[in-house]
C-alpha atoms as a PDB file:
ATOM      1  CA  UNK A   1      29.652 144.360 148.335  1.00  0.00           C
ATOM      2  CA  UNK A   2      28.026 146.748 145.541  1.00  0.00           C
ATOM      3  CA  UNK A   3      24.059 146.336 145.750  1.00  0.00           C
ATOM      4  CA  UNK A   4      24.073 147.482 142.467  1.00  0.00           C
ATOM      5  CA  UNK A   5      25.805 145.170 140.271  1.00  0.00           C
ATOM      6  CA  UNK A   6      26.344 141.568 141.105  1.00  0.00           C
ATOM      7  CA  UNK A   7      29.916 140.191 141.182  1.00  0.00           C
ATOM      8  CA  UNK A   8      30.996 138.427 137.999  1.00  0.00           C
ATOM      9  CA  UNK A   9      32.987 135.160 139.412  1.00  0.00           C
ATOM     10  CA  UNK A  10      36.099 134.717 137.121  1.00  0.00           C
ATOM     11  CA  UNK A  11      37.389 131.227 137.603  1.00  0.00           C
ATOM     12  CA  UNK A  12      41.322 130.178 136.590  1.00  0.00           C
ATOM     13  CA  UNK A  13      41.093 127.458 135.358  1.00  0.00           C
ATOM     14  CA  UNK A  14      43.984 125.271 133.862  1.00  0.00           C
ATOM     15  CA  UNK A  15      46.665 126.941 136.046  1.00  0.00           C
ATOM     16  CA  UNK A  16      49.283 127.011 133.573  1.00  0.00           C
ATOM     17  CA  UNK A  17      47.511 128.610 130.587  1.00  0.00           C
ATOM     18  CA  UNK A  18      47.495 132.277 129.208  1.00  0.00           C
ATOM     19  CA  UNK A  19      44.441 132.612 131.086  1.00  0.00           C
ATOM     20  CA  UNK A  20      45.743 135.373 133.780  1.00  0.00           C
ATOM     21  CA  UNK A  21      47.937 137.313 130.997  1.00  0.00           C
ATOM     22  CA  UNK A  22      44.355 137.950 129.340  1.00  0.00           C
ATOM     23  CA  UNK A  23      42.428 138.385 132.781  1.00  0.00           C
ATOM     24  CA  UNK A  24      45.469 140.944 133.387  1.00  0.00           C
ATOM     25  CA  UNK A  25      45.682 143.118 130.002  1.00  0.00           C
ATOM     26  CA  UNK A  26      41.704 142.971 130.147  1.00  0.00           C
ATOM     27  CA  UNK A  27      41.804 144.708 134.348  1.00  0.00           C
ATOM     28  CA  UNK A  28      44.561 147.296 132.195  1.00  0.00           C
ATOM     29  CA  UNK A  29      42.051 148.099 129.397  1.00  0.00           C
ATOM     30  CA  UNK A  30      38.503 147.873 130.558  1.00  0.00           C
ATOM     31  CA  UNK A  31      36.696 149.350 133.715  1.00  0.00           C
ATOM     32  CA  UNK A  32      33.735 146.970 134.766  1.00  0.00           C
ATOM     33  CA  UNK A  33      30.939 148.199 136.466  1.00  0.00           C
ATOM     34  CA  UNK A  34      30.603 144.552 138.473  1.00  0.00           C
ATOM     35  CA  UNK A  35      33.126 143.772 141.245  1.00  0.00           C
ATOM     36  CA  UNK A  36      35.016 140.762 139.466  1.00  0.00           C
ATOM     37  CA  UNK A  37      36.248 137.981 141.923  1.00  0.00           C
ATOM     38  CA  UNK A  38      38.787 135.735 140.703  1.00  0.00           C
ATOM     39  CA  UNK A  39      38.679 132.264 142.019  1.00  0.00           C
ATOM     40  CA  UNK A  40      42.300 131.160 141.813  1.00  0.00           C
ATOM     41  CA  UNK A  41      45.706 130.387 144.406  1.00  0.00           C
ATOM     42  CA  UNK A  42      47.181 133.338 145.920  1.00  0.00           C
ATOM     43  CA  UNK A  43      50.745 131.922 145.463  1.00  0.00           C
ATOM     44  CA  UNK A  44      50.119 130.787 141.897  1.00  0.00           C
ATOM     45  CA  UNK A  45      48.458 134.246 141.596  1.00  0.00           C
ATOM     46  CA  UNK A  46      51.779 136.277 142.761  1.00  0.00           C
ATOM     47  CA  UNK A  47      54.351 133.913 141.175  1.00  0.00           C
ATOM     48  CA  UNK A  48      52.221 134.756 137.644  1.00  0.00           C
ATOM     49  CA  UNK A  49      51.865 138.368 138.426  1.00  0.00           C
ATOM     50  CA  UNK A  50      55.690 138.655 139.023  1.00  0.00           C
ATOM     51  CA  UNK A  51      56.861 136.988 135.579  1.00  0.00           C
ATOM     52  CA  UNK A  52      53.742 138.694 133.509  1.00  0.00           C
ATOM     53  CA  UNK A  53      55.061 142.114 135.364  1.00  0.00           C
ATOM     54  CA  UNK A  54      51.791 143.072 136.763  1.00  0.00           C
ATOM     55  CA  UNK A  55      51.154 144.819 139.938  1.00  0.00           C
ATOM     56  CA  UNK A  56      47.605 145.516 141.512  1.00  0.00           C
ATOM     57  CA  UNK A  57      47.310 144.713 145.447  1.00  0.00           C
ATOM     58  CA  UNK A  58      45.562 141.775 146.430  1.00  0.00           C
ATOM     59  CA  UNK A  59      42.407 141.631 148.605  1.00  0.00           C
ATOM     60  CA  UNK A  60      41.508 138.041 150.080  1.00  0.00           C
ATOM     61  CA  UNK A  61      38.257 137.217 150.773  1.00  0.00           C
ATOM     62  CA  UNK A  62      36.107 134.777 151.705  1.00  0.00           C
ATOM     63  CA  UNK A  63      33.110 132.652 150.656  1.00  0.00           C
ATOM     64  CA  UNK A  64      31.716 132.386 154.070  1.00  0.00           C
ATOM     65  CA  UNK A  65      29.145 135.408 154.711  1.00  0.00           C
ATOM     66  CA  UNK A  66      30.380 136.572 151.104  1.00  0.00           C
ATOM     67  CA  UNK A  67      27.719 139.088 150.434  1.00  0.00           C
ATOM     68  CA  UNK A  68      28.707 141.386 153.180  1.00  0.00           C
ATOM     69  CA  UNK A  69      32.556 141.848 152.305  1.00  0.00           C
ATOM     70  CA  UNK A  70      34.251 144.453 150.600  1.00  0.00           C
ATOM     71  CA  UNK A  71      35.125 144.699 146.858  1.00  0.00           C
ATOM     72  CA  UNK A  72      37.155 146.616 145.571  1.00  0.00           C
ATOM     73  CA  UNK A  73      37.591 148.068 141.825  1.00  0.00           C
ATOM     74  CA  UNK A  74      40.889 149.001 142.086  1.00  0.00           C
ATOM     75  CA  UNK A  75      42.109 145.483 143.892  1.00  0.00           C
ATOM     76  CA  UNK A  76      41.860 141.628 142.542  1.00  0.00           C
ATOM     77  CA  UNK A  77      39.435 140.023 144.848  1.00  0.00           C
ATOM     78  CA  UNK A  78      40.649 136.751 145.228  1.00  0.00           C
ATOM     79  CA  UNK A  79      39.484 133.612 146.625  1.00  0.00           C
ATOM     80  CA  UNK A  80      42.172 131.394 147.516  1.00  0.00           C
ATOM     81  CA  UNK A  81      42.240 127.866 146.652  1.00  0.00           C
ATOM     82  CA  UNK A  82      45.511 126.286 147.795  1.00  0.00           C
ATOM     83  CA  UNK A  83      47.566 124.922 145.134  1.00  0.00           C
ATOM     84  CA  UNK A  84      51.422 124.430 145.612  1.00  0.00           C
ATOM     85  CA  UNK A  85      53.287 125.386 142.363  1.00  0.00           C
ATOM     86  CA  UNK A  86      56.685 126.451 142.704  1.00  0.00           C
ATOM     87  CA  UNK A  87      56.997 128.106 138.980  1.00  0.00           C
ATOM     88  CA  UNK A  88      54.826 130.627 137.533  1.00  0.00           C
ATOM     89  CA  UNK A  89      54.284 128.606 134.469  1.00  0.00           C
ATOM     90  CA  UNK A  90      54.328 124.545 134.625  1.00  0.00           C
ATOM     91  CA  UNK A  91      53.591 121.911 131.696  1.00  0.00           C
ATOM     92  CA  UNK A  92      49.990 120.957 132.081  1.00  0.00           C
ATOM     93  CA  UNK A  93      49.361 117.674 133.689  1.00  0.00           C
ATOM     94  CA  UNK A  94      46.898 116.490 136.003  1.00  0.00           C
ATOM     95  CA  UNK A  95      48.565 117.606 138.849  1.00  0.00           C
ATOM     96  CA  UNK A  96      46.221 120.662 138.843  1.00  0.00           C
ATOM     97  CA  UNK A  97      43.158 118.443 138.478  1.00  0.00           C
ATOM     98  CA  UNK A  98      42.359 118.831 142.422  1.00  0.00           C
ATOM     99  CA  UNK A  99      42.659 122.501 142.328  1.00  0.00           C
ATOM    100  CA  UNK A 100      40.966 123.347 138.903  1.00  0.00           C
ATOM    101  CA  UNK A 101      37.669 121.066 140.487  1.00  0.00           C
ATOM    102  CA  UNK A 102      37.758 123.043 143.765  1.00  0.00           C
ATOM    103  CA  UNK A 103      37.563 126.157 141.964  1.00  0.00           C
ATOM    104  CA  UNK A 104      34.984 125.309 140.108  1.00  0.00           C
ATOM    105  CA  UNK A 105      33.083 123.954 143.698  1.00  0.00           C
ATOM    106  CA  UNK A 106      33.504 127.067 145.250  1.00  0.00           C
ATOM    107  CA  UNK A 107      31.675 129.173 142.675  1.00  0.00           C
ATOM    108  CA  UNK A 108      28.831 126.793 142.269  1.00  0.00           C
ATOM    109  CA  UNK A 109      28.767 127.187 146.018  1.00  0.00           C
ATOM    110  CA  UNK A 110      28.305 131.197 145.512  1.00  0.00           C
ATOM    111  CA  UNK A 111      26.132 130.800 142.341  1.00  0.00           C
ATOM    112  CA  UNK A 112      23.540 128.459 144.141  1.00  0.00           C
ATOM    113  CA  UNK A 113      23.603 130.915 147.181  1.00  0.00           C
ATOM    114  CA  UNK A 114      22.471 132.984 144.871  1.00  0.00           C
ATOM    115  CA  UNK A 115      24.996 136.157 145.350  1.00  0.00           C
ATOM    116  CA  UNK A 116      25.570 136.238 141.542  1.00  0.00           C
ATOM    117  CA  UNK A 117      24.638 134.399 138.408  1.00  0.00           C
ATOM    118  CA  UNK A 118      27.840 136.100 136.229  1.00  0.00           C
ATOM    119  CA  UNK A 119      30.323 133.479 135.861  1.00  0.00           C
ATOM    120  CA  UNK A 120      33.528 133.160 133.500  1.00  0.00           C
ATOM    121  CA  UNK A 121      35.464 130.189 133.450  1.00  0.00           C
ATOM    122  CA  UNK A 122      39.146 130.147 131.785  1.00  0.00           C
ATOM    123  CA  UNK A 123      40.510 127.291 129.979  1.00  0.00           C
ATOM    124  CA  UNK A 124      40.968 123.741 131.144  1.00  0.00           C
ATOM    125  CA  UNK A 125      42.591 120.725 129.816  1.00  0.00           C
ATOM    126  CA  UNK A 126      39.588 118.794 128.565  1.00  0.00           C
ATOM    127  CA  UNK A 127      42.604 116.045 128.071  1.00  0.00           C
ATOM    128  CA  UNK A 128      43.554 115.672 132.053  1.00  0.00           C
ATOM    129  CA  UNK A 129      40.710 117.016 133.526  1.00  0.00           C
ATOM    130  CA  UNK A 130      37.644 115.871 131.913  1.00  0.00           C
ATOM    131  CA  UNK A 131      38.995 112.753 130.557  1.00  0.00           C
ATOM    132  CA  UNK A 132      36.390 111.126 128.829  1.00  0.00           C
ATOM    133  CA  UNK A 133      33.305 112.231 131.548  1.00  0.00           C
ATOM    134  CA  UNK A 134      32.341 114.894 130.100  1.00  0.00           C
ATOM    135  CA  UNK A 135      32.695 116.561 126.354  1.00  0.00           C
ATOM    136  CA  UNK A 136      32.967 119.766 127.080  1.00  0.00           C
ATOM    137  CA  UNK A 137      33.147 122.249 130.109  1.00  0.00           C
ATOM    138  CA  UNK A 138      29.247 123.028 129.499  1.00  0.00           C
ATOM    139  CA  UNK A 139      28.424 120.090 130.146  1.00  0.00           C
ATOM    140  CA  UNK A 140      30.351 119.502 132.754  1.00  0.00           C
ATOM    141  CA  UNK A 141      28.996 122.794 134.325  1.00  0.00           C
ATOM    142  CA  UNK A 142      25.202 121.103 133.021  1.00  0.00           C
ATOM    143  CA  UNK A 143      26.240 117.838 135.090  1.00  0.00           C
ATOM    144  CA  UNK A 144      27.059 119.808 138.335  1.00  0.00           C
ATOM    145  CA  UNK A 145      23.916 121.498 138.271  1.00  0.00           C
ATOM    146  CA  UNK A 146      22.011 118.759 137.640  1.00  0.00           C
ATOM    147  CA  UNK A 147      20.338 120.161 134.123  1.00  0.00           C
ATOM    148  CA  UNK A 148      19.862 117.768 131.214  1.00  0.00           C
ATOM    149  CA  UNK A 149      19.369 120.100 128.476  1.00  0.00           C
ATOM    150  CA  UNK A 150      22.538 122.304 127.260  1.00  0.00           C
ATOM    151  CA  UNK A 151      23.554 124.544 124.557  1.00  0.00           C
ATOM    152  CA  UNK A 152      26.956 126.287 123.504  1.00  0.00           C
ATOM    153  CA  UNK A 153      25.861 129.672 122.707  1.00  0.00           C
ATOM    154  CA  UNK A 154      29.132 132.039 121.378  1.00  0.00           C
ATOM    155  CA  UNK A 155      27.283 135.049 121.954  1.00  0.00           C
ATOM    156  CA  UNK A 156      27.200 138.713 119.981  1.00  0.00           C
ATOM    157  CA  UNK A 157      24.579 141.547 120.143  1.00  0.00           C
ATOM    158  CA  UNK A 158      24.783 141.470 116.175  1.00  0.00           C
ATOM    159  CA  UNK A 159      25.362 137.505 115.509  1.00  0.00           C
ATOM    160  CA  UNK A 160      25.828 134.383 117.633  1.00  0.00           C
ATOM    161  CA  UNK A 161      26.633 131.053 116.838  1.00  0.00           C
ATOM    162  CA  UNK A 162      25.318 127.654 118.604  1.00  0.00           C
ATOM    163  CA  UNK A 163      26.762 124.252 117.272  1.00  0.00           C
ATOM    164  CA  UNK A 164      24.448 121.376 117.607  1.00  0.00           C
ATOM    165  CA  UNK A 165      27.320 119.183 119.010  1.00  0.00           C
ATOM    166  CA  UNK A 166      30.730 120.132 120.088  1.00  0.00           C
ATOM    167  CA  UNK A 167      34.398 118.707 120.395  1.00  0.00           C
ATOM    168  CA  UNK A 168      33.631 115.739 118.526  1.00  0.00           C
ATOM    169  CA  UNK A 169      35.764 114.275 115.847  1.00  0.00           C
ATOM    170  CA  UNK A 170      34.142 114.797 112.679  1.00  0.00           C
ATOM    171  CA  UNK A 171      33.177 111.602 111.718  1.00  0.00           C
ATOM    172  CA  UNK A 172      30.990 111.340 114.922  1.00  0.00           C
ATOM    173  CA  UNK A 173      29.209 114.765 113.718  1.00  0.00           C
ATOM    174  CA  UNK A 174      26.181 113.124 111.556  1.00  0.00           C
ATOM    175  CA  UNK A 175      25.601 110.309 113.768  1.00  0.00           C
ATOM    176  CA  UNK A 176      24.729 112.785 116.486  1.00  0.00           C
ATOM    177  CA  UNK A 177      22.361 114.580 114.199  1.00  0.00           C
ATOM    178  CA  UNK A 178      18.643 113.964 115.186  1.00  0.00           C
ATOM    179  CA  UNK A 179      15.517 116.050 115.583  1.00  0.00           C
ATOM    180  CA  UNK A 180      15.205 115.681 119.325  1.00  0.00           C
ATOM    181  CA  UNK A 181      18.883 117.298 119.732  1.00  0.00           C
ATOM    182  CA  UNK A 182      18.553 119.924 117.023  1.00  0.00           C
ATOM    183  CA  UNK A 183      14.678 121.232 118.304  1.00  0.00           C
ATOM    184  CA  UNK A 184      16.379 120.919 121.977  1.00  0.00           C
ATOM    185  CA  UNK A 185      19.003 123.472 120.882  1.00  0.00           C
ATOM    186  CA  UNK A 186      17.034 126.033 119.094  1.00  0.00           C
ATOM    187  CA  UNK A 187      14.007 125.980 121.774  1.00  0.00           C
ATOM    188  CA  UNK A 188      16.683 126.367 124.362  1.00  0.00           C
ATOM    189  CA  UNK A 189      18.146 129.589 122.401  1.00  0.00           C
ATOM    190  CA  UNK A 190      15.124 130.865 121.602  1.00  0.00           C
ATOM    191  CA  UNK A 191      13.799 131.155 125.689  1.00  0.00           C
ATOM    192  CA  UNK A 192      17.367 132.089 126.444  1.00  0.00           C
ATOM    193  CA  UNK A 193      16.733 135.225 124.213  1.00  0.00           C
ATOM    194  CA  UNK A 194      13.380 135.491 125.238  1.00  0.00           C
ATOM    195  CA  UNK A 195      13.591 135.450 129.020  1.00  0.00           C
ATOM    196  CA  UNK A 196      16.715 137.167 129.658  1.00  0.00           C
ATOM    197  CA  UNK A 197      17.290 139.604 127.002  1.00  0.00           C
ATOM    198  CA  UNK A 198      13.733 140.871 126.308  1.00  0.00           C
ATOM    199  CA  UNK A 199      13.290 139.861 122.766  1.00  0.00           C
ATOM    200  CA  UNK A 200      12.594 137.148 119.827  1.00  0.00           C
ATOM    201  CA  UNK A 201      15.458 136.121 117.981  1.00  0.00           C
ATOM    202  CA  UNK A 202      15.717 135.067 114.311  1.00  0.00           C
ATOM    203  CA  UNK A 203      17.089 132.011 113.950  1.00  0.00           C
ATOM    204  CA  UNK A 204      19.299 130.189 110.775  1.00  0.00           C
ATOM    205  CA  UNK A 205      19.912 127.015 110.522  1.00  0.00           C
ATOM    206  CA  UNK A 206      23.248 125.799 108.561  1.00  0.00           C
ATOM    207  CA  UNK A 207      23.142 122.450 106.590  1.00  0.00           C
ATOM    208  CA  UNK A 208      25.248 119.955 106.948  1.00  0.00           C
ATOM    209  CA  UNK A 209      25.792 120.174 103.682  1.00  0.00           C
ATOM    210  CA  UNK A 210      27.893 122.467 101.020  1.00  0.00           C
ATOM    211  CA  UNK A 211      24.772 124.325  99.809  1.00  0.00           C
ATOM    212  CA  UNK A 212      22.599 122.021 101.531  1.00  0.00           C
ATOM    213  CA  UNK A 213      22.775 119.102  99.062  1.00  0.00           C
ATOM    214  CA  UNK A 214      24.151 115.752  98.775  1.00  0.00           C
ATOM    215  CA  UNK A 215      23.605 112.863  95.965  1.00  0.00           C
ATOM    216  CA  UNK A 216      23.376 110.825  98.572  1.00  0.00           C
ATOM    217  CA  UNK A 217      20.627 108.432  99.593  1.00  0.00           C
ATOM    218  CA  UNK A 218      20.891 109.714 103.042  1.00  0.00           C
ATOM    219  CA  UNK A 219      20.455 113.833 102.871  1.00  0.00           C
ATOM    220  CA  UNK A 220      20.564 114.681 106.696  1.00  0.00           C
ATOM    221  CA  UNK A 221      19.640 118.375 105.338  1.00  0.00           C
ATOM    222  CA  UNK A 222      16.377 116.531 103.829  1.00  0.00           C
ATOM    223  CA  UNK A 223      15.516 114.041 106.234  1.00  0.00           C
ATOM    224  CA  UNK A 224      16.661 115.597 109.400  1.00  0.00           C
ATOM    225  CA  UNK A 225      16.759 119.679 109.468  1.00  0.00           C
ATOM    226  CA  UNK A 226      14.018 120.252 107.080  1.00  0.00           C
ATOM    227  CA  UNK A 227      11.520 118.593 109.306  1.00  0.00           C
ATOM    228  CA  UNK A 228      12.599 119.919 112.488  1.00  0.00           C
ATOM    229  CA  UNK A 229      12.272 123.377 111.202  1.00  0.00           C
ATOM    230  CA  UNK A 230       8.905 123.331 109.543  1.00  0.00           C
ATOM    231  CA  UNK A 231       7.507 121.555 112.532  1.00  0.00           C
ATOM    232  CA  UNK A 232       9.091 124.590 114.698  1.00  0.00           C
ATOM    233  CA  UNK A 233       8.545 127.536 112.397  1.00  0.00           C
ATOM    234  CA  UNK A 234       4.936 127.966 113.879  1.00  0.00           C
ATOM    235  CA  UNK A 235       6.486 129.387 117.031  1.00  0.00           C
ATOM    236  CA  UNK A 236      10.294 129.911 116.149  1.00  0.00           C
ATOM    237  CA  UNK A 237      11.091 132.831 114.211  1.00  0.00           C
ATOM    238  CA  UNK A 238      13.282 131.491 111.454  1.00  0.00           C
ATOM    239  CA  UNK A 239      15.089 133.957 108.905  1.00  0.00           C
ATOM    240  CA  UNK A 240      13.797 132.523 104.991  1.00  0.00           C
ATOM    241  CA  UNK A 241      15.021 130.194 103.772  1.00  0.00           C
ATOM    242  CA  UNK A 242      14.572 128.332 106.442  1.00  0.00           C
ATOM    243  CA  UNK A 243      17.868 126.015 105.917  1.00  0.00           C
ATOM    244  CA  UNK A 244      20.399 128.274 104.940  1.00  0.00           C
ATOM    245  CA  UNK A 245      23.572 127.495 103.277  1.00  0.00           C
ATOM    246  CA  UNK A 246      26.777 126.005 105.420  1.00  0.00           C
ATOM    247  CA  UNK A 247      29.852 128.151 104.538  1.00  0.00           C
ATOM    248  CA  UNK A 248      33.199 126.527 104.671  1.00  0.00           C
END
């Protein structure tokens, strides 16, 4: 294994997504200085290769004494987690609930080992296998590493985007608004930005709001943001105004 750059775990996923067409074009396009190891079934893996018309060889490995195996650039290094499909592409079900989970298991296994901390996940069915455990996959990651505090961060070098909640039906939105959540999220991006990029972001904070306003009684822009954010601005660095406008 390179000493140089740590492996970046790619995990499948949802086995019957467009998750390995992507994974594929991306190997055709892009040269990555990391060895990538994709955590995924070998048969599944060669049935999808066949009807997406891909070739690269295949190198097995495995997660016992990882960190002194070969990797190869010009290979996938795969980790095979058995999972009998006899198409390339099925209609998602739970059927691929067992295999999706010990996918996921086996690169928490390598992540706490600490071998690597670069991990990409493809899509799952948040329908069949989270059911109604778990919101999202980050916090289902959050759960299996036993951390309370989470944030979605869709990350940019010029511009990324957090939302305060996620996949929740609209109508549930506001009545997970609250101070404790929203100064959660932004001290969490702030360290993130901090401690493993090097530098202070500036943060804006969308209202809830068109334009930040409502004739209502209840102005969650007024009586929950605006508070949060003067009571952080003393150590956040906040772009003026300090609410900015939600776009729609």
């Amino acid at each position: 294994m390179s000493k140089n750059y740590k492996p970046i775990l790619v995990v499948h996923g949802e086995p019957n997504s467009i998750f390995l067409e992507i994974f594929f074009k991306s190997l055709k396009v892009k040269k990555y200085k990391s060895p990538i190891i994709l955590i995924s079934s070998r048969k599944l893996l060669e049935l999808q290769m066949k009807k997406l018309k891909f070739n690269m060889k295949i190198n097995i490995i495995n997660t016992k004494n990882l960190d002194n195996q070969k990797l190869y650039y010009n290979s996938i290094n795969l980790i095979d987690i058995k999972f009998n499909q006899k198409k390339a592409f099925e209609k998602i079900s739970s059927k691929s609930n067992k295999f999706i989970e010990n996918s996921f298991l086996a690169a928490f296994e390598i992540i706490k080992s600490g071998i690597t901390n670069k991990f990409i996940n493809g899509p799952i069915s948040k329908k069949y296998f989270l059911g109604k455990k778990h919101l999202g996959i980050t916090e289902y990651i959050s759960k299996k590493f036993s951390i309370k505090q989470n944030s979605m961060l869709i990350y940019n070098k010029k511009l990324s985007v957090s939302p305060i909640t996620t996949h929740l039906p609209l109508k549930h939105v506001t009545k997970n608004l609250n101070k404790k959540n929203i100064s959660e999220k932004i001290g969490l991006i702030n360290s993130f930005y901090k401690n493993f990029l090097g530098f202070t972001p500036k943060i804006a904070v969308l209202g809830v709001n068109p334009h930040c306003e409502s004739v209502h009684k209840f102005n969650e822009d007024e009586k929950i943001l605006k508070p949060v954010l003067q009571k952080l601005k003393k150590n956040i660095k906040f772009l003026d105004p300090y609410l900015q406008i939600q776009f729609f």
